[in-house]
Protein backbone atom coordinates (compact mmCIF):
# COMPACT_ATOMS: atom_id res chain seq x y z
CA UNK A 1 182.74 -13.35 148.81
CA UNK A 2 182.55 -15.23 152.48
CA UNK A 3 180.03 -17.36 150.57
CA UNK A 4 182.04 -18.61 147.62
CA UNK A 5 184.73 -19.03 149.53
CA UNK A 6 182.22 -21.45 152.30
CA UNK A 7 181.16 -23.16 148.98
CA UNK A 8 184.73 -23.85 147.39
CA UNK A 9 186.17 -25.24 150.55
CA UNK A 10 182.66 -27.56 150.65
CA UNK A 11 183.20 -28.34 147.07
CA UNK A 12 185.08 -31.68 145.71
CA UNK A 13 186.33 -32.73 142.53
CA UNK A 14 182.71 -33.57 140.56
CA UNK A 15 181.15 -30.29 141.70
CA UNK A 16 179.54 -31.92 144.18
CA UNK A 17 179.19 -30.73 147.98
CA UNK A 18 180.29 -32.27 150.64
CA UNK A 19 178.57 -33.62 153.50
CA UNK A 20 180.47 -35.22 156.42
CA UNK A 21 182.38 -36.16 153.73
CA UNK A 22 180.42 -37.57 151.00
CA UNK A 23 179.01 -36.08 147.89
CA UNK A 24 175.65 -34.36 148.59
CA UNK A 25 173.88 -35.70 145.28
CA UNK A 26 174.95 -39.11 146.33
CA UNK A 27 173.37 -39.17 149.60
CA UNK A 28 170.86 -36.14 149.54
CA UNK A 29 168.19 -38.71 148.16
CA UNK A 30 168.87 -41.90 150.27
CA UNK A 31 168.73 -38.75 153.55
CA UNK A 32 164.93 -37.77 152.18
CA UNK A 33 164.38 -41.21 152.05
CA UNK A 34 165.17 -42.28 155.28
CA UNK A 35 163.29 -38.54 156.71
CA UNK A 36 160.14 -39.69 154.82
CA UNK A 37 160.20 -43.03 156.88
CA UNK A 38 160.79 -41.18 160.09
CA UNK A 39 157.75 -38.40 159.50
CA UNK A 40 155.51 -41.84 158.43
CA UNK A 41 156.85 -43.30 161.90
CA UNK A 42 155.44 -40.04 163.36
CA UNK A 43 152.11 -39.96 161.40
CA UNK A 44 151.43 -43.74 162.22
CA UNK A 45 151.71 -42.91 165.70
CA UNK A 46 149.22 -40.19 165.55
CA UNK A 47 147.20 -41.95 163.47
CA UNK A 48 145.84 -45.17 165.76
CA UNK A 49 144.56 -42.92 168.44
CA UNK A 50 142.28 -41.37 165.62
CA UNK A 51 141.52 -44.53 164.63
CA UNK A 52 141.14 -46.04 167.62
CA UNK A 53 138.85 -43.08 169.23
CA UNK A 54 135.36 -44.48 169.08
CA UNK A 55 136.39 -48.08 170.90
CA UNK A 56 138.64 -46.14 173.59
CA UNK A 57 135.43 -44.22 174.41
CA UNK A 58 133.34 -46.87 174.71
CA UNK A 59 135.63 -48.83 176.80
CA UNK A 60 136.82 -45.92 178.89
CA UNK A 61 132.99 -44.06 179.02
CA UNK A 62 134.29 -41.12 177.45
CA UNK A 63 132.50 -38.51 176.20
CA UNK A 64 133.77 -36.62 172.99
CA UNK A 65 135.15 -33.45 174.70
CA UNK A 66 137.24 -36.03 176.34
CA UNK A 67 138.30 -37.54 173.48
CA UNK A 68 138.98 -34.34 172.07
CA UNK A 69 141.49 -33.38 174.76
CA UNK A 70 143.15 -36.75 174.42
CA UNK A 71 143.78 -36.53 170.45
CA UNK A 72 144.43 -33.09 170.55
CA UNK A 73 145.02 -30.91 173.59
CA UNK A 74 147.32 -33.70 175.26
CA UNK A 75 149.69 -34.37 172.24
CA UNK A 76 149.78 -30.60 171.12
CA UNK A 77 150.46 -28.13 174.25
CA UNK A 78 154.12 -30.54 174.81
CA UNK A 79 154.56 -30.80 170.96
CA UNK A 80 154.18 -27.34 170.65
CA UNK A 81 156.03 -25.64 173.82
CA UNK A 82 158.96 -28.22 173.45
CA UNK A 83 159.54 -27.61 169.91
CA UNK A 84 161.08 -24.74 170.06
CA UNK A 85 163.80 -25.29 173.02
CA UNK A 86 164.64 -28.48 171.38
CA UNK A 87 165.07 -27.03 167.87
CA UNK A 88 167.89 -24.48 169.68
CA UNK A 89 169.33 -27.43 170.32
CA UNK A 90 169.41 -28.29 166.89
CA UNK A 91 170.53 -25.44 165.57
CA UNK A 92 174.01 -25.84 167.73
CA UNK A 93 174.64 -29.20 167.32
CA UNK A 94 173.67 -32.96 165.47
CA UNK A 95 170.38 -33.05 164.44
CA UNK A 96 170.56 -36.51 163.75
CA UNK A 97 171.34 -37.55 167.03
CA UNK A 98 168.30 -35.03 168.27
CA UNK A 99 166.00 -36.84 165.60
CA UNK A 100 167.20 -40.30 166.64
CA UNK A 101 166.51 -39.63 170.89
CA UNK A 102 163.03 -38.27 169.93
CA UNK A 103 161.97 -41.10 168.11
CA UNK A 104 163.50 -43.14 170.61
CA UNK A 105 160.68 -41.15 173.39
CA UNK A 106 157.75 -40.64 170.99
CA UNK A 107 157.80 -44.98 170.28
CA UNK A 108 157.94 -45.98 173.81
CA UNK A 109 155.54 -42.87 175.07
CA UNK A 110 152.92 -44.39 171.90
CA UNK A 111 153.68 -48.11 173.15
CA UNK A 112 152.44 -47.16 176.59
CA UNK A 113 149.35 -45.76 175.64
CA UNK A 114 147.91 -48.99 175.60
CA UNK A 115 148.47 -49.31 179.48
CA UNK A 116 146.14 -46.22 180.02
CA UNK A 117 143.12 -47.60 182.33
CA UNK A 118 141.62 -44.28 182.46
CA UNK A 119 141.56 -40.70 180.66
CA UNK A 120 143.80 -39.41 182.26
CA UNK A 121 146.72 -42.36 182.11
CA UNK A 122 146.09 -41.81 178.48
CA UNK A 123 146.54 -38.15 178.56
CA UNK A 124 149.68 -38.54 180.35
CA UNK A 125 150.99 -40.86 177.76
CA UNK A 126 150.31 -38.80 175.24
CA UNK A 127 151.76 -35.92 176.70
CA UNK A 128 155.01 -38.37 176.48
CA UNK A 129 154.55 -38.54 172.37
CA UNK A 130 154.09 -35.01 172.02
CA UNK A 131 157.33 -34.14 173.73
CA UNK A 132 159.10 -37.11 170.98
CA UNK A 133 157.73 -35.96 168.08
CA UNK A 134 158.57 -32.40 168.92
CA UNK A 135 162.29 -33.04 168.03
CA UNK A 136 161.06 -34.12 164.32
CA UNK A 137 159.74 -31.47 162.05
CA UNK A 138 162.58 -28.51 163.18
CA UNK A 139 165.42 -31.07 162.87
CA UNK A 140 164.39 -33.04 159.98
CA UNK A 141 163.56 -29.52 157.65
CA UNK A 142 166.41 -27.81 158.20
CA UNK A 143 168.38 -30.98 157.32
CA UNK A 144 166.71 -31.04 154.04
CA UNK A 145 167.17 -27.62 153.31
CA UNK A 146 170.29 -28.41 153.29
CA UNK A 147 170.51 -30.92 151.11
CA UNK A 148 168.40 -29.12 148.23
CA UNK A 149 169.10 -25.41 146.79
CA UNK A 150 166.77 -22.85 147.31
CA UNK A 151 165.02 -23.88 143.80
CA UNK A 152 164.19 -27.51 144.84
CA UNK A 153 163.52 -27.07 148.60
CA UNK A 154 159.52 -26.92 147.98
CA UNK A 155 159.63 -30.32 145.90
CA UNK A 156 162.13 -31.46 148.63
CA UNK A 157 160.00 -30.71 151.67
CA UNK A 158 156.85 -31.89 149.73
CA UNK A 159 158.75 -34.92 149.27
CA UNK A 160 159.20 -34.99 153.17
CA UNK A 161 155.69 -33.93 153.16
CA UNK A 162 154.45 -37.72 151.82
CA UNK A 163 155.42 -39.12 155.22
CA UNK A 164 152.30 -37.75 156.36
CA UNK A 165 149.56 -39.59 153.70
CA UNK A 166 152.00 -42.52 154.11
CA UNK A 167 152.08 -42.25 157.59
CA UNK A 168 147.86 -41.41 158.05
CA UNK A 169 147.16 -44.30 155.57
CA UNK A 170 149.20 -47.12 157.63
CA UNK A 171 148.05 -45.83 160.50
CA UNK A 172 144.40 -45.94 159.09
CA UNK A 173 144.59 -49.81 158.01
CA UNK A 174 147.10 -51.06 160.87
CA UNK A 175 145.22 -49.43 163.69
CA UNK A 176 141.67 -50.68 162.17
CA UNK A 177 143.37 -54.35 161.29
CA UNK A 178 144.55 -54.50 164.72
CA UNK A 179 142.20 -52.81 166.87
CA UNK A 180 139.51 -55.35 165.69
CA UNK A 181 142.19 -58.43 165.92
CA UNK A 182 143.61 -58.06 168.99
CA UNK A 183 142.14 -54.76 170.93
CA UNK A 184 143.18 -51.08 170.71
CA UNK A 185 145.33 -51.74 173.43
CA UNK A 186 148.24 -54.49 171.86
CA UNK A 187 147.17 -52.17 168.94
CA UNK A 188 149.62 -48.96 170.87
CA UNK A 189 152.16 -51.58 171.68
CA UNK A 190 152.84 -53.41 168.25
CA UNK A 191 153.03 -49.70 165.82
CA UNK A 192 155.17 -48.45 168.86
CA UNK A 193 158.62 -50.90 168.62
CA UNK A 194 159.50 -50.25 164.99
CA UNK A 195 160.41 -47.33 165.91
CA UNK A 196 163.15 -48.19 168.42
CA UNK A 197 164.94 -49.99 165.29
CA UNK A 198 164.47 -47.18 163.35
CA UNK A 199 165.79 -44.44 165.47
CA UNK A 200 169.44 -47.53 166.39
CA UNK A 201 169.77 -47.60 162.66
CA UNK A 202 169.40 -43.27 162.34
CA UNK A 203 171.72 -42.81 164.44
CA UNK A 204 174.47 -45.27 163.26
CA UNK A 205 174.06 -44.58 159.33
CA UNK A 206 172.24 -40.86 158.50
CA UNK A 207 175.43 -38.45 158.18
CA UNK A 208 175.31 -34.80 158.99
CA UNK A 209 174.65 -32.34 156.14
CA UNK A 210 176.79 -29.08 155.93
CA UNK A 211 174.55 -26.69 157.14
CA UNK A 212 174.57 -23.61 154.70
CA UNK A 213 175.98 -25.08 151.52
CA UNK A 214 174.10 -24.80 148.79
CA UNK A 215 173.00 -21.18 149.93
CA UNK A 216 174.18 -18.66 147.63
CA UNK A 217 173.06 -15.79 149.46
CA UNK A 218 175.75 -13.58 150.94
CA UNK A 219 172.84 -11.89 152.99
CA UNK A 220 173.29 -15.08 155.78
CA UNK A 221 175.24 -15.37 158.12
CA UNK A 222 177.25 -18.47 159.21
CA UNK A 223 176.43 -17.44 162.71
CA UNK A 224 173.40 -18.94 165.02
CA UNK A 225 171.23 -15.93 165.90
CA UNK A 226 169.99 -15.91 169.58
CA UNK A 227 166.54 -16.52 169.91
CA UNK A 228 165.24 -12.92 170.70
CA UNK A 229 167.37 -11.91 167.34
CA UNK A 230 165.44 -14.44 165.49
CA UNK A 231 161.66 -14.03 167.06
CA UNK A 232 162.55 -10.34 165.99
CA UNK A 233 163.85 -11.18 162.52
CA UNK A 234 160.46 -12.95 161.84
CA UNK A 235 158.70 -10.38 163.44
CA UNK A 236 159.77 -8.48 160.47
CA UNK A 237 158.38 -10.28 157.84
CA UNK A 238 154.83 -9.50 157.13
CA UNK A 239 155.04 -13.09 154.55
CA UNK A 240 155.96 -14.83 157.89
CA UNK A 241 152.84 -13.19 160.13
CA UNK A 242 150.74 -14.02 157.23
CA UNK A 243 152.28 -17.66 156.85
CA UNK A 244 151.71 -18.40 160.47
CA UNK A 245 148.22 -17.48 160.33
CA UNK A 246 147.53 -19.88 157.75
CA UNK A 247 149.10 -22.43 159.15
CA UNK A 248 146.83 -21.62 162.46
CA UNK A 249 143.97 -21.99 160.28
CA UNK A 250 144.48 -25.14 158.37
CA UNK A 251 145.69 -26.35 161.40
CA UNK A 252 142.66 -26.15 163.05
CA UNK A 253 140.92 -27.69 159.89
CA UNK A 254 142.91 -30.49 159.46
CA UNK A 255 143.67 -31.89 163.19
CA UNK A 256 140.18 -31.74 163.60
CA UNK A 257 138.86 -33.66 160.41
CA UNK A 258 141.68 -36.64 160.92
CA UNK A 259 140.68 -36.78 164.77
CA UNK A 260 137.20 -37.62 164.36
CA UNK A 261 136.78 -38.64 161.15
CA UNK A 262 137.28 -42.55 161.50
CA UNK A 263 134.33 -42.11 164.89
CA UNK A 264 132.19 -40.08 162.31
CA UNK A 265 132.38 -42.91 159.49
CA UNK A 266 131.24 -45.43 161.97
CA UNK A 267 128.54 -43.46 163.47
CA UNK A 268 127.11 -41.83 160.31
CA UNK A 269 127.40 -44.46 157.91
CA UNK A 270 127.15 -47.93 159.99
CA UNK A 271 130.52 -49.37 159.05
CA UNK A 272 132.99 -51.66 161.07
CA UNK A 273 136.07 -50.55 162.38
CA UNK A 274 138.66 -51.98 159.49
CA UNK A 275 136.14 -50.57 157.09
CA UNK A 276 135.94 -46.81 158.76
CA UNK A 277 139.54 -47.02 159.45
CA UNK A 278 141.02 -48.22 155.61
CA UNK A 279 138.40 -45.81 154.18
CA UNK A 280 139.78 -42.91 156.29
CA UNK A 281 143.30 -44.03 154.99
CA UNK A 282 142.40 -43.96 151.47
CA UNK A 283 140.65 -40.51 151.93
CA UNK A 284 143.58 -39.24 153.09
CA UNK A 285 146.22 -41.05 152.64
CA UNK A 286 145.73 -41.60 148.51
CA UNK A 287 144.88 -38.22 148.02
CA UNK A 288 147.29 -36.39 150.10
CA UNK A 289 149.88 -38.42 148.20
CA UNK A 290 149.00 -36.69 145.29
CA UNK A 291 148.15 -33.27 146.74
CA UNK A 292 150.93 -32.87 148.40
CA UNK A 293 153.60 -33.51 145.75
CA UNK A 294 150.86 -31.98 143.38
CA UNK A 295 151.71 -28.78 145.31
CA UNK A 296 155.37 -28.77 146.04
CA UNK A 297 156.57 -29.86 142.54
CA UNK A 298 153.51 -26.70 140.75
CA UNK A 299 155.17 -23.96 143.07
CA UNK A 300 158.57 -25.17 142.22
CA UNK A 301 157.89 -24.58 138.48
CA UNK A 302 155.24 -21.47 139.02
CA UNK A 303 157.80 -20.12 141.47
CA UNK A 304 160.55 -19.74 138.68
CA UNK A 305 158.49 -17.12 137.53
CA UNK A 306 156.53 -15.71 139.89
CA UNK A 307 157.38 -16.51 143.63
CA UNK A 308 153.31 -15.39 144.76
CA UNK A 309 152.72 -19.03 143.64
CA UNK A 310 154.04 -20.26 146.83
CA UNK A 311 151.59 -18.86 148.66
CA UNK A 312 148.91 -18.39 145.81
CA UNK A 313 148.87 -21.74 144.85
CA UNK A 314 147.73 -23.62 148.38
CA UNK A 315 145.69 -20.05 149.12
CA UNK A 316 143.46 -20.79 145.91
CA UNK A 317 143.30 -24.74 146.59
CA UNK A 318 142.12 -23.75 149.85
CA UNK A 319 139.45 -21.65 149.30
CA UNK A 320 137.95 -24.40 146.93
CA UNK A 321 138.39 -27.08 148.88
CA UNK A 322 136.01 -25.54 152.04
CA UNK A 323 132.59 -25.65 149.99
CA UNK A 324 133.55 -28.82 148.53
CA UNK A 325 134.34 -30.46 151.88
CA UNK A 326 131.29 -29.54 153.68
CA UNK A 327 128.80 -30.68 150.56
CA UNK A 328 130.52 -33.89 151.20
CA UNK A 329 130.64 -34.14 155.01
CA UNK A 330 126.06 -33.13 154.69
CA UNK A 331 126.17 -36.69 152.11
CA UNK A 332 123.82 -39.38 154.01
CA UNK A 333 125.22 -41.83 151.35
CA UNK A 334 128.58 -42.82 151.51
CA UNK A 335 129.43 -43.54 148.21
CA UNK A 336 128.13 -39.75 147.22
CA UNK A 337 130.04 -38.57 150.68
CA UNK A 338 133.57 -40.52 149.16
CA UNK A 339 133.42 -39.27 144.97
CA UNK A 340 132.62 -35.90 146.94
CA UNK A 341 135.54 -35.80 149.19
CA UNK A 342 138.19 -36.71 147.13
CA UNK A 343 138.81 -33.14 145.37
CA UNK A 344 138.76 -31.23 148.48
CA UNK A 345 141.23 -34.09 150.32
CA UNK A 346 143.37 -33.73 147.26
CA UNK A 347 143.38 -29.92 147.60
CA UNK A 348 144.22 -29.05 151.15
CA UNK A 349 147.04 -30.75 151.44
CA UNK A 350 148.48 -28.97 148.58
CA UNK A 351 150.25 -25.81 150.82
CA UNK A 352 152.99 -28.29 153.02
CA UNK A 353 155.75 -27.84 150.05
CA UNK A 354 155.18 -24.64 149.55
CA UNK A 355 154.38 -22.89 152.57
CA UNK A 356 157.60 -24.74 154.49
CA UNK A 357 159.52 -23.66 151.41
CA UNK A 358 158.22 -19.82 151.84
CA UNK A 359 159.55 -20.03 155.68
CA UNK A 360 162.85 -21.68 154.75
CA UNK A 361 163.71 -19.19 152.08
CA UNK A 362 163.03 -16.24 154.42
CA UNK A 363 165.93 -17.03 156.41
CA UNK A 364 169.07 -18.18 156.89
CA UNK A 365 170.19 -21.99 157.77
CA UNK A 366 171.03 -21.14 161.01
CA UNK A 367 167.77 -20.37 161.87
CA UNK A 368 165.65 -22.76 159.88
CA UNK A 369 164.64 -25.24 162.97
CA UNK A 370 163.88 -22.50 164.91
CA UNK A 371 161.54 -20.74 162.39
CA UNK A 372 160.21 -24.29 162.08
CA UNK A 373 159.68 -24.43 165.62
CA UNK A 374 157.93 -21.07 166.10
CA UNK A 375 155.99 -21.73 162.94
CA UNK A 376 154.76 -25.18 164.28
CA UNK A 377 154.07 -24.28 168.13
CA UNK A 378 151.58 -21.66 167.27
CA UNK A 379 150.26 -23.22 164.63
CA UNK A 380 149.68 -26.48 166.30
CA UNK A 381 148.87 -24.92 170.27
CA UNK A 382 145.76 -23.81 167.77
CA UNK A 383 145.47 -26.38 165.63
CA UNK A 384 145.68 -29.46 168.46
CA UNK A 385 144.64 -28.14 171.47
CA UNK A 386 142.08 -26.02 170.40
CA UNK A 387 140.82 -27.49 167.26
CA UNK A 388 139.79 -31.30 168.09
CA UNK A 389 138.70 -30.36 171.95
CA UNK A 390 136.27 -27.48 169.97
CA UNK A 391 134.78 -30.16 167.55
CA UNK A 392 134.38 -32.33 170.17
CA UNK A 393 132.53 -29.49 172.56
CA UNK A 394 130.31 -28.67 169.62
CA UNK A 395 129.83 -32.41 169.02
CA UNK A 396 128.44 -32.57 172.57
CA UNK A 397 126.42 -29.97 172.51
CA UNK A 398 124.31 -30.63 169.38
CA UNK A 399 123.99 -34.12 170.14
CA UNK A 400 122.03 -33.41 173.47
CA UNK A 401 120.00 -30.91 171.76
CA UNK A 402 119.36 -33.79 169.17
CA UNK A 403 118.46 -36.40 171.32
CA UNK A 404 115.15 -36.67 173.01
CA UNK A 405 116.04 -38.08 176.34
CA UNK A 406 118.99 -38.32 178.62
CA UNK A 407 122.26 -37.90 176.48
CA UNK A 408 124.40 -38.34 179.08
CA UNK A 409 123.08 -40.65 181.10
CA UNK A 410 122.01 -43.08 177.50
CA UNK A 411 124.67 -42.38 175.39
CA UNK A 412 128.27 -41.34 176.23
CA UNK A 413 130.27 -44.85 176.32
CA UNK A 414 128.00 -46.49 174.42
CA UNK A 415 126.72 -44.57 171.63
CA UNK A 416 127.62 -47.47 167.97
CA UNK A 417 125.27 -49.65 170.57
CA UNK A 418 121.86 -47.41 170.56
CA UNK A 419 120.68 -46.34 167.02
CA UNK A 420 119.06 -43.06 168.52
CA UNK A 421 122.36 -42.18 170.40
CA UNK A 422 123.82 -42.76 167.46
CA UNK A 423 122.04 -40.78 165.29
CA UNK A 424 122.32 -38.50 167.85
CA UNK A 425 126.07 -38.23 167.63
CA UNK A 426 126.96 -38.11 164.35
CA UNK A 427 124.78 -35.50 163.23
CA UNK A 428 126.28 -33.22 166.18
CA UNK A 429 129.49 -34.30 165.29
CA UNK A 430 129.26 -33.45 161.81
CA UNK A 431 128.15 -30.19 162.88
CA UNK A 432 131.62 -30.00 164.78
CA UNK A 433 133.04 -31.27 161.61
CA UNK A 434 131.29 -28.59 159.09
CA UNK A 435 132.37 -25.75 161.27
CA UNK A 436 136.51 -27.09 160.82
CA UNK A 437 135.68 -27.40 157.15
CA UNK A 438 134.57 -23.47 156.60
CA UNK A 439 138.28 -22.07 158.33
CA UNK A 440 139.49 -23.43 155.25
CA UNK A 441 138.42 -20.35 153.66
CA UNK A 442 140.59 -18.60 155.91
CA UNK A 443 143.82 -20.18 156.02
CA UNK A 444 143.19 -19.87 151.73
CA UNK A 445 143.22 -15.69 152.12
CA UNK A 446 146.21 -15.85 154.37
CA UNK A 447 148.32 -17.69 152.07
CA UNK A 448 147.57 -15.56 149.35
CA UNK A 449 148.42 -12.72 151.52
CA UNK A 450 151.87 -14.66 152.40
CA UNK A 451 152.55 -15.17 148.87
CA UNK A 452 152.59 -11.56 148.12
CA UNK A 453 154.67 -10.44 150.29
CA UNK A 454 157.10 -13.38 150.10
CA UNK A 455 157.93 -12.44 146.55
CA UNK A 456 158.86 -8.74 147.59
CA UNK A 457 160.61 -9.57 150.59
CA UNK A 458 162.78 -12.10 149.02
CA UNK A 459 163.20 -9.77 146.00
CA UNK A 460 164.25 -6.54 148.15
CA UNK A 461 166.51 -9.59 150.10
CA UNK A 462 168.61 -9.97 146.85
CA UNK A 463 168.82 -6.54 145.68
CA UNK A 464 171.09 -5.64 149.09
């Protein structure tokens, strides 16, 4: 009853809710919008450094453990322990203003990259970007979710989702365009300012969405839970555990592939810079475009239903998308390596909709940046700081086995100049990059496990 009577008082004369004051259907979609810009603002900046790997190590002499730690380990362990404590903050008060000062620090922290002079001025810096773009995800997704009813929040979010192809493709082509025009270090500095503009404009134009309002659950409360109440409350939920664990998984996958692949195109295949970089953009970029909305809008419709499809549905394009992904990383041609990759790039990206969809639906919209807090620190203190630092180890450790002198002393710093160093490297690190590939298989078997018991949680949910 407490929830018709929140909806009626939310309600104006077309039916439609109210946000700060202005009809929800009227500015739901120019909101997504402007969130799908902000997440491609994020992406970009993650994105160059990627890109920009292989000539950072040769001008710093850095070996690829090194550059693993700077791509993942230093943008992760902030990203992830400050996600949380800010999304508390977002759960008590504007998390537009929260979204607008973090893209404020994550733009300047990615502009001063290009002042690093040594590993670890660049890890500091990006230290700096992982404590900005922790205030994104939480704040942004529970915005959304409230926005969108339960029914559309997986096409929604997926929608939200596309900042991240967007975001990996621009970042692909602008930080190969501009790391060969003018150095990777003006290459920081010019993706860096937009987002000062963006974050002025935020702030002065994005309203505030009623949070709660197109819930029509009477199970949730209006109330902010404390954060012990809601660790426990997801403690509960087997679908969560199992959700997480997916996440882990994929996590590991995917933050390892996008950190080295641009350094592995260049060393396995030969290419230049803007052509490693724009085909890394068009791997992933294109086809997470499509996978990505492929997967939010499916569970949407297989969800009406049967709610397992939320988690069955990225849990089965996972498990396909492992073999297929290592045949094509073991291509020595790169034509075969591209028409091979393009099923399995489609495929992974397919669980973003659905599985943020599966976390928001488990709980109420008081809690919904936090459980998109928890969900992304553990997923991403795996995925980041363990993932692209483990690639890189195994990486190293191949690649001296494969070479016949000195690796160390021939090769880090300077490996695109020797052809055996070379060779070396990017057989080790497609070693590294095989073994990412195969946890694929695991994060697929977790989400069908979430998927299950998502549909009988939610199910037993209603029936109180």
């Amino acid at each position: 009853m407490k929830k018709l009577e929140a909806l009626a008082e939310y309600q104006g004369e077309d039916g439609d809710f109210l946000s700060e004051g202005q009809p929800v259907r009227k500015t739901a979609g120019l909101s997504l919008a402007a969130l799908v810009v902000i997440y491609a603002i994020c992406y970009i900046d993650r994105t160059i450094i990627n890109v920009l790997l292989q000539s950072i190590k040769v001008d710093l002499r850095l070996t690829d453990t090194e550059l693993g730690l700077i791509g993942g380990l230093a943008f992760g362990i902030l990203y992830a322990g400050m996600g949380l404590p800010l999304a508390r903050i977002g759960e008590r008060s504007s998390r537009r203003n929260l979204l607008a000062v973090s893209l404020t620090i994550w733009s300047v922290m990615t502009a001063l990259c290009g002042a690093a002079f040594n590993f670890w001025h660049l890890f500091l810096a990006r230290l700096g970007v992982g404590v900005g773009e922790a205030g994104c995800n939480p704040s942004a997704q529970s915005m959304i979710s409230d926005l969108y009813p339960a029914h559309k929040r997986s096409t929604a979010l997926a929608i939200y989702s596309l900042g991240v192809p967007i975001g990996t493709l621009l970042g692909a082509v602008l930080g190969g365009w501009l790391g060969q025009s003018i150095g990777w270090r003006l290459a920081f500095v010019v993706v860096g300012a937009p987002g000062l503009i963006i974050a002025l404009l935020l702030r002065m134009f994005m309203p505030e969405p009623v949070r709660g309002a197109l819930d029509a659950r009477t199970a949730f409360s209006d109330e902010t839970p404390t954060l012990k109440q809601a660790i426990a409350t997801l403690w509960k939920s087997v679908a969560f555990r199992y959700l997480v664990i997916a996440f882990t998984f994929a996590g590991i996958a995917g933050y390892s592939i996008n950190a080295f692949m641009t350094a592995f195109l260049l060393r396995r295949y030969e290419l230049t810079l803007v052509q490693a970089s724009v085909g890394y953009g068009l791997m992933y970029g294109a086809t997470g475009l499509l996978g990505i909305m492929l997967g939010g809008a499916m569970a949407d419709r297989l969800g009406k239903k049967d709610r397992r499809a939320y988690g069955w549905l990225p849990g089965c394009a996972h498990i396909i998308a492992a073999p297929l992904l290592i045949l094509a990383l073991t291509r020595t041609d790169v034509v075969w390596m591209a028409v091979l990759i393009f099923v399995p790039a489609l495929l992974y990206t397919t669980y973003l909709g659905p599985g943020y969809s599966i976390a928001h639906n488990l709980v109420s919209p008081r809690m919904r940046a936090t459980t998109t807090a928890i969900l992304l620190a553990i997923s991403t203190l795996a995925g980041l700081c363990m993932g692209p630092p483990l690639v890189g180890w195994i990486s190293d450790v191949a690649s001296r086995r494969l070479y016949s002198g000195n690796f160390d002393a021939d090769c880090v710093g300077a490996a695109i100049a020797n052809v055996a160093c070379t060779n070396a490297s990017a057989v080790g690190l497609m070693y590294g990059l095989v073994a990412a590939a195969a946890l694929f298989l695991c994060s697929g078997m977790c989400f069908l496990q979430a998927g299950r018991h998502f549909s009988a949680e939610v199910a037993r949910t209603e029936a109180d």
